[in-house]
Protein backbone atom coordinates (compact mmCIF):
# COMPACT_ATOMS: atom_id res chain seq x y z
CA UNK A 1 36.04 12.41 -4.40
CA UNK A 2 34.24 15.77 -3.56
CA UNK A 3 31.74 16.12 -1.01
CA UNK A 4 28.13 16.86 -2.41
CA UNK A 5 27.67 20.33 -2.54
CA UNK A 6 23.97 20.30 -2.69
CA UNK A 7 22.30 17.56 -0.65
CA UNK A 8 18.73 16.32 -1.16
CA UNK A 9 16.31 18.23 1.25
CA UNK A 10 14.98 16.61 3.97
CA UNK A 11 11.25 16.31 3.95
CA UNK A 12 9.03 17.95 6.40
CA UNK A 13 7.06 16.66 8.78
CA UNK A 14 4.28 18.60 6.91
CA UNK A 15 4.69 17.31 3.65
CA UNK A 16 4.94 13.48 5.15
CA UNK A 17 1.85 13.99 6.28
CA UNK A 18 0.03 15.79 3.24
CA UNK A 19 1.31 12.31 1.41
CA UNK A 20 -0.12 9.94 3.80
CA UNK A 21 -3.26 11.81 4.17
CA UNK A 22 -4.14 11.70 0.69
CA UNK A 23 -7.91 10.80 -0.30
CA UNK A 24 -7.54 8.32 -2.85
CA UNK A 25 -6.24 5.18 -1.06
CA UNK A 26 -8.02 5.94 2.30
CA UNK A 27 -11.51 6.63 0.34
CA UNK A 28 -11.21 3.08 -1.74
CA UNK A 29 -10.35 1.33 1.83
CA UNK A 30 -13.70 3.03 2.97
CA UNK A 31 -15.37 2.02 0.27
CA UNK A 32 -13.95 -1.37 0.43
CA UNK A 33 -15.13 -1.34 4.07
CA UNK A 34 -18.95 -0.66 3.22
CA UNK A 35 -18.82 -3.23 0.18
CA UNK A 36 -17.37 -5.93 2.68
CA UNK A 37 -20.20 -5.08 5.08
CA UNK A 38 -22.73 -5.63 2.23
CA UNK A 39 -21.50 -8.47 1.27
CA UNK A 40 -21.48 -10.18 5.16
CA UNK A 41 -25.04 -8.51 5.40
CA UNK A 42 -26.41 -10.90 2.40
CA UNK A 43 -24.22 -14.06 3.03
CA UNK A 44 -26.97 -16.65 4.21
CA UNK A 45 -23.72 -18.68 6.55
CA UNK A 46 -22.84 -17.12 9.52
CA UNK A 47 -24.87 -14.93 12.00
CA UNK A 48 -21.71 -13.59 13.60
CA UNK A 49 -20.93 -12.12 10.47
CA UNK A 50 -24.38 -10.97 10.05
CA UNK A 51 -24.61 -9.40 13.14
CA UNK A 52 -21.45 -7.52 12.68
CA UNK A 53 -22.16 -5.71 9.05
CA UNK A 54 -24.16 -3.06 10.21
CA UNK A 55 -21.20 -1.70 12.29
CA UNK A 56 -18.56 -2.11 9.58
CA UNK A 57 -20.75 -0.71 7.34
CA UNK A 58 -21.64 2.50 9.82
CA UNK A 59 -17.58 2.50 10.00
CA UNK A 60 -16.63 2.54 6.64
CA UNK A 61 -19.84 5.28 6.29
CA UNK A 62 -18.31 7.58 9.04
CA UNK A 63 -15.11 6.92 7.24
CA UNK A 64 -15.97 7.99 3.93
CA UNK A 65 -17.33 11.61 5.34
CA UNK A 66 -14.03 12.23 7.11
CA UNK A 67 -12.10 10.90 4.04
CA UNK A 68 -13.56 13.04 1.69
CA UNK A 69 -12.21 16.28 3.70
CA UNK A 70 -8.31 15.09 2.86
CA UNK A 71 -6.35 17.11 0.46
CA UNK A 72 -6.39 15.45 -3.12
């Protein structure tokens, strides 16, 4: 057997992070985010639920903006 003569290239650090910060996945999980706030804003069951929507949807809000600065 020969020894590969042209290994794979290792990936940056750089380009790791250009994949994980991509917009599409993280701006559907912050959209996600507001429509599960909605959602335990209207249900008529719990009032701990109720009384947590406006901050996960003011979370997934603030998320969105920053999302929609990532690289596409």
């Amino acid at each position: 057997m020969t020894p590969d003569t042209n290994p794979q290239p290792v990936p940056s650090r750089a380009s790791c992070l250009r994949r994980f910060f991509r917009r599409g996945p993280w701006e559907n999980a912050a959209t996600a985010l507001i429509a599960i706030g909605v959602v335990m804003l209207m249900q008529p069951v719990s009032m701990t639920l109720f009384s947590h929507a406006f901050g996960v949807i003011l979370v997934g809000t603030v998320g969105f903006v920053i999302v929609s600065h990532f690289p596409e």
